[in-house]
Each structure stands twice: as C-alpha cells, then as structure tokens.
N, C-alpha and C. Protein backbone atom coordinates (compact mmCIF):
# COMPACT_ATOMS: atom_id res chain seq x y z
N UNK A 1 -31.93 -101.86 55.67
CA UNK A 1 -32.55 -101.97 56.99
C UNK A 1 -34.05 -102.12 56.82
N UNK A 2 -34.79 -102.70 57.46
CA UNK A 2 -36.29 -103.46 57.41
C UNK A 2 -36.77 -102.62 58.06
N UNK A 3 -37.74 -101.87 57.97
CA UNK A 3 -38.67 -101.40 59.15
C UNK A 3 -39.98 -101.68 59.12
N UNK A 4 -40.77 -101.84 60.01
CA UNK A 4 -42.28 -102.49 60.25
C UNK A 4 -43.01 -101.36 60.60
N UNK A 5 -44.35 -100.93 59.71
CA UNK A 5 -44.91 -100.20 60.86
C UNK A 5 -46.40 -100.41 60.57
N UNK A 6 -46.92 -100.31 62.04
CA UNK A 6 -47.97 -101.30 62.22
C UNK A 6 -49.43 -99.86 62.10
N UNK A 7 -50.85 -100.38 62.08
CA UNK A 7 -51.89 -99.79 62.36
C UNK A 7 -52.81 -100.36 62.24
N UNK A 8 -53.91 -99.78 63.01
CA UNK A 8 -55.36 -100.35 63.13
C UNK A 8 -55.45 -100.19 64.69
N UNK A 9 -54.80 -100.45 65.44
CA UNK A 9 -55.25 -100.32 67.09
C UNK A 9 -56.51 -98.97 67.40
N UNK A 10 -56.88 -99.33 68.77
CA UNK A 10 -57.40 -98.41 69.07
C UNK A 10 -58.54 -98.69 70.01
N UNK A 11 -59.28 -98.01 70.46
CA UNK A 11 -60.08 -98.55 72.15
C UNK A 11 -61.65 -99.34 71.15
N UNK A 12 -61.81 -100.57 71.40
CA UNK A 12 -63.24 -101.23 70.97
C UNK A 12 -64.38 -101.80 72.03
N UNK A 13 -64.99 -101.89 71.94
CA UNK A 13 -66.20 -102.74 73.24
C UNK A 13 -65.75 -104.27 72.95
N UNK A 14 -65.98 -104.76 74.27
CA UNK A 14 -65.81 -106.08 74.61
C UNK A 14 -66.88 -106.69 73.11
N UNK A 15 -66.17 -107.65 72.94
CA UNK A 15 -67.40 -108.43 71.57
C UNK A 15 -67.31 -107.48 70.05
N UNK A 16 -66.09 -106.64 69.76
CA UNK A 16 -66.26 -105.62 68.83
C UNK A 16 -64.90 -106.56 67.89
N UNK A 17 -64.42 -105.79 67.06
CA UNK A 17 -63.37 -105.72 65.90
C UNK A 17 -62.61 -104.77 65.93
N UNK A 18 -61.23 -105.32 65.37
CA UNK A 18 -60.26 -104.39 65.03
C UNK A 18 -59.49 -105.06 63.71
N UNK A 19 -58.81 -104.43 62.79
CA UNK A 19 -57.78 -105.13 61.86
C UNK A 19 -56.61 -104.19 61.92
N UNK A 20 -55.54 -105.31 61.99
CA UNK A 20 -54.39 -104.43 62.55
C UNK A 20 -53.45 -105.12 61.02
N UNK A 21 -52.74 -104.06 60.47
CA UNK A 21 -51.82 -104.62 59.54
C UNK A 21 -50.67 -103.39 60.10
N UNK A 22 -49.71 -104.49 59.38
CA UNK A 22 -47.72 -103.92 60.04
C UNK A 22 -47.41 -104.09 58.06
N UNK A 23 -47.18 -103.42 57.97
CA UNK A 23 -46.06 -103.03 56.56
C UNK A 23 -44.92 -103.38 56.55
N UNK A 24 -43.90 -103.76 56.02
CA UNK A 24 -42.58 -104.04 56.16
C UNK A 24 -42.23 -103.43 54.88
N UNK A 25 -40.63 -102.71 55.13
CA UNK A 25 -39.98 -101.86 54.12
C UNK A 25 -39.31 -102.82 53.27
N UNK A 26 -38.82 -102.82 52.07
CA UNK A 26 -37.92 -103.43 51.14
C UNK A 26 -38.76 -104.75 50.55
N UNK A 27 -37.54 -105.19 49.74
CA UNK A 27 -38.33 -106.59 49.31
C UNK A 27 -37.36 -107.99 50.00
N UNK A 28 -38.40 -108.85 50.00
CA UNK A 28 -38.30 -109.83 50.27
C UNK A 28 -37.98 -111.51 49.53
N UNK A 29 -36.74 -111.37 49.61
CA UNK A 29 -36.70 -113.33 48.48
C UNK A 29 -36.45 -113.89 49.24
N UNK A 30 -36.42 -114.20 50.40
CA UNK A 30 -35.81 -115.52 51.25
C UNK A 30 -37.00 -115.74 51.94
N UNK A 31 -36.98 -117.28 52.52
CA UNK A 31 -38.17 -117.21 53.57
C UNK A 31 -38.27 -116.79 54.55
N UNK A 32 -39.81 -116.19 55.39
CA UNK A 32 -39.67 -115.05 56.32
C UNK A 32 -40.71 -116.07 57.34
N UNK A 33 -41.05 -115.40 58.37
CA UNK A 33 -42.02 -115.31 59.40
C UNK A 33 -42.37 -113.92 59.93
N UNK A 34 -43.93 -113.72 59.68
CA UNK A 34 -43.91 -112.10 60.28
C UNK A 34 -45.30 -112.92 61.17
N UNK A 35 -44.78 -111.91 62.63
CA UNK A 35 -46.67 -112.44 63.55
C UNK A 35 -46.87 -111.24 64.06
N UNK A 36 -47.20 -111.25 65.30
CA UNK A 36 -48.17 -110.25 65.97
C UNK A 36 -48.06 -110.81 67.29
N UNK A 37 -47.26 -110.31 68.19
CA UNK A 37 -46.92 -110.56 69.78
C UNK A 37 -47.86 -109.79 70.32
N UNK A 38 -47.94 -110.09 71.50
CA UNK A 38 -48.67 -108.57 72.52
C UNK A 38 -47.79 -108.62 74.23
N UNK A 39 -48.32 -107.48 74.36
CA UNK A 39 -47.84 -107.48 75.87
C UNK A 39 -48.36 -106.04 76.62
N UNK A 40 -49.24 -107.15 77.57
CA UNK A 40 -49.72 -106.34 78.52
C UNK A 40 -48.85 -105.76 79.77
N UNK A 41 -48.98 -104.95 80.54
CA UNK A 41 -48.85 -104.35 81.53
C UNK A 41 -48.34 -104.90 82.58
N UNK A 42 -47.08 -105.42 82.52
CA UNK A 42 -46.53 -106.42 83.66
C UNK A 42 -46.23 -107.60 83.70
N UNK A 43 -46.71 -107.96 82.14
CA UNK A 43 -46.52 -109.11 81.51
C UNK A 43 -45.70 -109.66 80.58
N UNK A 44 -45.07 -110.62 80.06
CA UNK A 44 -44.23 -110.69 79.42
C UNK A 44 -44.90 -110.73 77.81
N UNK A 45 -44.27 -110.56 76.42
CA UNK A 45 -44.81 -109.98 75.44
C UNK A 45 -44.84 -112.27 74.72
N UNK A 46 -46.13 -112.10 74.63
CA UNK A 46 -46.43 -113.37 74.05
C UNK A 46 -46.90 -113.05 72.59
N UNK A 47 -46.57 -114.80 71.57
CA UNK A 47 -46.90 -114.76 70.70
C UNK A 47 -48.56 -114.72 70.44
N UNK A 48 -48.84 -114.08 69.45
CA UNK A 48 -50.35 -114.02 69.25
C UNK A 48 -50.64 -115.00 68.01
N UNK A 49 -50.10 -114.64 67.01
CA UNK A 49 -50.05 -115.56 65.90
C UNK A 49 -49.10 -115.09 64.86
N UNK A 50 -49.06 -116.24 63.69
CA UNK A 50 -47.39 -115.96 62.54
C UNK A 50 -47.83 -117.10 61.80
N UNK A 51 -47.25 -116.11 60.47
CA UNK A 51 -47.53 -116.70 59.44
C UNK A 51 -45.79 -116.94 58.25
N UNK A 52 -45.88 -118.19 58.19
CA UNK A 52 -44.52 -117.72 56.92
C UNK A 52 -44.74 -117.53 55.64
N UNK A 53 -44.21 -117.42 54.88
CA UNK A 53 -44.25 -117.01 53.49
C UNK A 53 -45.19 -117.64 52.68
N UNK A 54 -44.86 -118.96 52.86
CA UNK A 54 -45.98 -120.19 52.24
C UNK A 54 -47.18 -119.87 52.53
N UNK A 55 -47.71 -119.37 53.54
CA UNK A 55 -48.80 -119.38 54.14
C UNK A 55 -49.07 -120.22 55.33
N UNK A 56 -47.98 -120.88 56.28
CA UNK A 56 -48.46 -122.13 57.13
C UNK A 56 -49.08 -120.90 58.23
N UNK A 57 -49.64 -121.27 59.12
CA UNK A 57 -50.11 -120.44 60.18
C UNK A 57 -50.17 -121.05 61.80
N UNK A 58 -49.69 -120.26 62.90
CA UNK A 58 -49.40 -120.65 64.33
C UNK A 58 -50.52 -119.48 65.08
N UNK A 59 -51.57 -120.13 66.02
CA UNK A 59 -52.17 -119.21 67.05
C UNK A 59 -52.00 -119.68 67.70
N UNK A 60 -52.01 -118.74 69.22
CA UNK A 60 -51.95 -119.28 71.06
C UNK A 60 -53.43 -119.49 70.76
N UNK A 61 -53.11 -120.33 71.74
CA UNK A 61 -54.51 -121.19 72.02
C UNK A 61 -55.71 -119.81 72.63
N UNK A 62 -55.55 -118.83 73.33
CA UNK A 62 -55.99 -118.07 73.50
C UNK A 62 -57.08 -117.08 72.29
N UNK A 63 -56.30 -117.17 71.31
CA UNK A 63 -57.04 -116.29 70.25
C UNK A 63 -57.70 -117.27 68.74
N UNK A 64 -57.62 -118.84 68.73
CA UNK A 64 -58.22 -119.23 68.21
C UNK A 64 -59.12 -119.41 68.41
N UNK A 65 -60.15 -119.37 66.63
CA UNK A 65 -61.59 -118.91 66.38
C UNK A 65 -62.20 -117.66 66.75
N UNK A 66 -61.14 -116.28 67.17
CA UNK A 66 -61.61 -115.30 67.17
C UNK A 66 -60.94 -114.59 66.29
N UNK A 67 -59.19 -115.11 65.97
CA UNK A 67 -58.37 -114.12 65.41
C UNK A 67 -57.88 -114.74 64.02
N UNK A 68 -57.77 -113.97 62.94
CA UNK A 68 -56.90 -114.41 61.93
C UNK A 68 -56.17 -113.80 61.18
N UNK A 69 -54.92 -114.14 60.88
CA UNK A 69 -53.84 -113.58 60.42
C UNK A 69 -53.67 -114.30 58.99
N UNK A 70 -53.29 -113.27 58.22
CA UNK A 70 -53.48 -113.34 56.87
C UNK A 70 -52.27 -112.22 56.03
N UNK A 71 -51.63 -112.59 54.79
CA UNK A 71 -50.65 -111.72 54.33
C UNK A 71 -50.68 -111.49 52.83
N UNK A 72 -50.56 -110.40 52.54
CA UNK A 72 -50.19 -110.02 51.27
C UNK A 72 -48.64 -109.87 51.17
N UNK A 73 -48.05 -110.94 50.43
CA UNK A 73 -46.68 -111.22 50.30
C UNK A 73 -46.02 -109.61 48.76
N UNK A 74 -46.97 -109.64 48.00
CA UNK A 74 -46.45 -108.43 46.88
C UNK A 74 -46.07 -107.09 47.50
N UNK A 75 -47.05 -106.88 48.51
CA UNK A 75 -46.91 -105.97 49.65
C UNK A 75 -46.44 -106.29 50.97
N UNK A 76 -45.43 -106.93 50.94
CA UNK A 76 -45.28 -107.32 51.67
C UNK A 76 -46.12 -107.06 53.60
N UNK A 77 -47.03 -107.50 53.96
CA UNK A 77 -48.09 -106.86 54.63
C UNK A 77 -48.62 -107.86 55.42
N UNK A 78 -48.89 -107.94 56.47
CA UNK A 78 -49.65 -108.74 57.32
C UNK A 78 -50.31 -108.45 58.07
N UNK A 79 -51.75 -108.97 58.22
CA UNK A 79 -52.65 -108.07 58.67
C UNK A 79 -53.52 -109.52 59.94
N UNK A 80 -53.98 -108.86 61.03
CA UNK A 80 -54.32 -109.40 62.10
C UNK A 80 -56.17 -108.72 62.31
N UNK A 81 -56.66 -110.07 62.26
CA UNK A 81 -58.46 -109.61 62.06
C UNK A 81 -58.65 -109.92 63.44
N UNK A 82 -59.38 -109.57 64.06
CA UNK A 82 -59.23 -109.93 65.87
C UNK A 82 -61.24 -109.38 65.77
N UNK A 83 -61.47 -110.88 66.28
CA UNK A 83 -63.11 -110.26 66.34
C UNK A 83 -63.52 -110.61 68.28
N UNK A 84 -64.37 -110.95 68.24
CA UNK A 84 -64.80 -110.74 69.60
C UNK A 84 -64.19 -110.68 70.34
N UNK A 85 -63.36 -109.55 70.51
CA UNK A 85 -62.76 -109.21 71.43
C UNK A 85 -63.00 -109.23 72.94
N UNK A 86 -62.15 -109.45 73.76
CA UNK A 86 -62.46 -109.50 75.30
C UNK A 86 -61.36 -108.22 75.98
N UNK A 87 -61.74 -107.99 76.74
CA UNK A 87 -60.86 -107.00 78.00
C UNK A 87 -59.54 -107.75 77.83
N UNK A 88 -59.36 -109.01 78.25
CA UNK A 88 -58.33 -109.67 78.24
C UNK A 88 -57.44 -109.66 76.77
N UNK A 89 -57.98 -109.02 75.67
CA UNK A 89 -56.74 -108.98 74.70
C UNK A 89 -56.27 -107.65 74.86
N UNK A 90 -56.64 -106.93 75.86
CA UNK A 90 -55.95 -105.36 76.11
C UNK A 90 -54.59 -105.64 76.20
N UNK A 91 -53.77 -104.73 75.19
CA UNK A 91 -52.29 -104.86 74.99
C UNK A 91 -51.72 -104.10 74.37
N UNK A 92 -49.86 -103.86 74.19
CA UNK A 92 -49.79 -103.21 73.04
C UNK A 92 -49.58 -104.44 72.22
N UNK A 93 -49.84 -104.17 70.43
CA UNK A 93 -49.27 -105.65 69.63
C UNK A 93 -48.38 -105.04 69.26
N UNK A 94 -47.52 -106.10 68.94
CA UNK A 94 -45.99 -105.64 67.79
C UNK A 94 -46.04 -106.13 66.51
N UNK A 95 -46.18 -106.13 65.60
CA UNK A 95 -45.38 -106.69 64.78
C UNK A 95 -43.98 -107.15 65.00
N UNK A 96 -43.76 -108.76 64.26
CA UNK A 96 -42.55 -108.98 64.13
C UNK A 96 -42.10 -110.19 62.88
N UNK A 97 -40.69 -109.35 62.54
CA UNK A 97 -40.46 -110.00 60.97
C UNK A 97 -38.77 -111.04 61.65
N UNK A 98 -38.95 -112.12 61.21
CA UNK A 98 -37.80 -113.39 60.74
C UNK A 98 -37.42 -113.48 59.74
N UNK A 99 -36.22 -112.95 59.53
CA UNK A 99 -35.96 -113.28 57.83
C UNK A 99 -34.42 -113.50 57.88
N UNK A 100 -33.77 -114.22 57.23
CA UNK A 100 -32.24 -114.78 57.22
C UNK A 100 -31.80 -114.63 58.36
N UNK A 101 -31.83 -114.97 59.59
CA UNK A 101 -31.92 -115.16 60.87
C UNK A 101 -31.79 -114.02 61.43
N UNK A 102 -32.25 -112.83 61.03
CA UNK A 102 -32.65 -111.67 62.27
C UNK A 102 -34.27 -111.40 62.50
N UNK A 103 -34.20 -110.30 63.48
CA UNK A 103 -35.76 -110.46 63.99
C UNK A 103 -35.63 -108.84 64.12
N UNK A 104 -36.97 -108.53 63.78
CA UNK A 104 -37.18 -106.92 63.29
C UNK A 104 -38.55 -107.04 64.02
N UNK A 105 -38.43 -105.60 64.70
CA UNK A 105 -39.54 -105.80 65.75
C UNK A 105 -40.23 -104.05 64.84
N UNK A 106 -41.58 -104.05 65.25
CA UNK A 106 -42.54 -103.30 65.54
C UNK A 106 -42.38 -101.47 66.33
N UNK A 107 -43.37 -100.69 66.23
CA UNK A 107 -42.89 -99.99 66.94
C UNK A 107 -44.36 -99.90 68.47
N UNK A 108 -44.92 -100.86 67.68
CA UNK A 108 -46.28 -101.15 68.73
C UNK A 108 -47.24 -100.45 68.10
N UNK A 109 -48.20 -100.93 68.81
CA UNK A 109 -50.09 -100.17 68.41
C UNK A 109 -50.98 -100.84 69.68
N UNK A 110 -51.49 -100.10 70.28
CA UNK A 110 -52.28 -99.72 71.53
C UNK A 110 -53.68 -100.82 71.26
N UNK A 111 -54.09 -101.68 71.41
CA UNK A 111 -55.31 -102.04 71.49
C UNK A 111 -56.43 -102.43 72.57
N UNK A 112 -57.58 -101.44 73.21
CA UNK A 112 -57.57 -101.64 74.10
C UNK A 112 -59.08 -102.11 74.13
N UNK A 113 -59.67 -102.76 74.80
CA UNK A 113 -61.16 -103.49 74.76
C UNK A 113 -61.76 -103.45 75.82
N UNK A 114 -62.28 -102.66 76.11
CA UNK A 114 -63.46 -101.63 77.69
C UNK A 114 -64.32 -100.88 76.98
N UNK A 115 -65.34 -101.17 77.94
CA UNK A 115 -66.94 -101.11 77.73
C UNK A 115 -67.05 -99.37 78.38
C-alpha cells in the first residue's frame, strides 16, 4: 500500500514562499505521475501541477512563472516551490501519485496567504 505524506504548508504574506514536498512510501519501477491539486473552500480540488517520472512537467495556467515542481525519483519525493504568492492560492494542497492505473491521494497541508 502507497502512502503520501505531504509538508511545508503554513500561513505566508501575499508576495512570500513556501516549499511543499509529499513523500511517497515503497519503491517505485513502473511509470508514475505525482502533482499537487488544491482546493479551496467551496471549490472543486484543481490540478496545480505534475510531473512524471521522466521529468515532463504540466502547470494551470494560474501558477506559471511563480510555481515549480520538481522530484527526487531515489526518494521518491516531490516537492512544490510556490513563490509570490497571492491570497488567491489559499487552499488545502494534496499530493497525488498515478502509478499502474491507481491514484493515491494525500492527506492535505493547509496553505494559507494573508497579510
């Protein structure tokens, strides 16, 4: 069984930083996709960005040129750099892992961006 567990969240000023990395348990030989969803408060939980094994990489148009997602595959580890932050990325994120067609979710991390 896979488990993810994520850290780095936590309350920053508008225009600040956070780095959020999710861990994943066991090892990995097949090809994967792990990203970083969010979901605010009434909202439905959108992709933020994902990376696969190779390294290809997907952002919402929303968080490019502020955010980047990056992985240490030995550790299996993926980590989310989020810089100038706005109010508007207030959310919880998840981690989430794709691997031989199941999907392993997160247990969340709080990130919140108010002045």
């Amino acid at each position: 069984q896979v488990q993810l567990v994520e850290s780095g969240g936590g309350l920053v000023q508008p225009g600040g930083s956070l780095r959020l990395s999710c861990a994943a348990s066991g090892s990995f030989n097949s090809i994967y996709v792990m990203g970083w969803y969010r979901q605010a408060p009434g909202k439905q939980r959108d992709l933020v960005a994902s990376i696969t094994s190779d390294g290809a990489t997907i952002y919402a148009d929303s968080v490019k040129g502020r955010f980047t997602i990056s992985g240490d595959n030995a550790k299996n580890t993926v980590y989310l750099q989020t810089n100038s932050l706005k109010p508007e990325d207030t959310a919880v994120y998840y981690c989430n892992l794709i691997i031989r067609a199941r999907v392993y979710w997160g247990q969340g991390t709080q990130v919140t961006v108010s002045s």
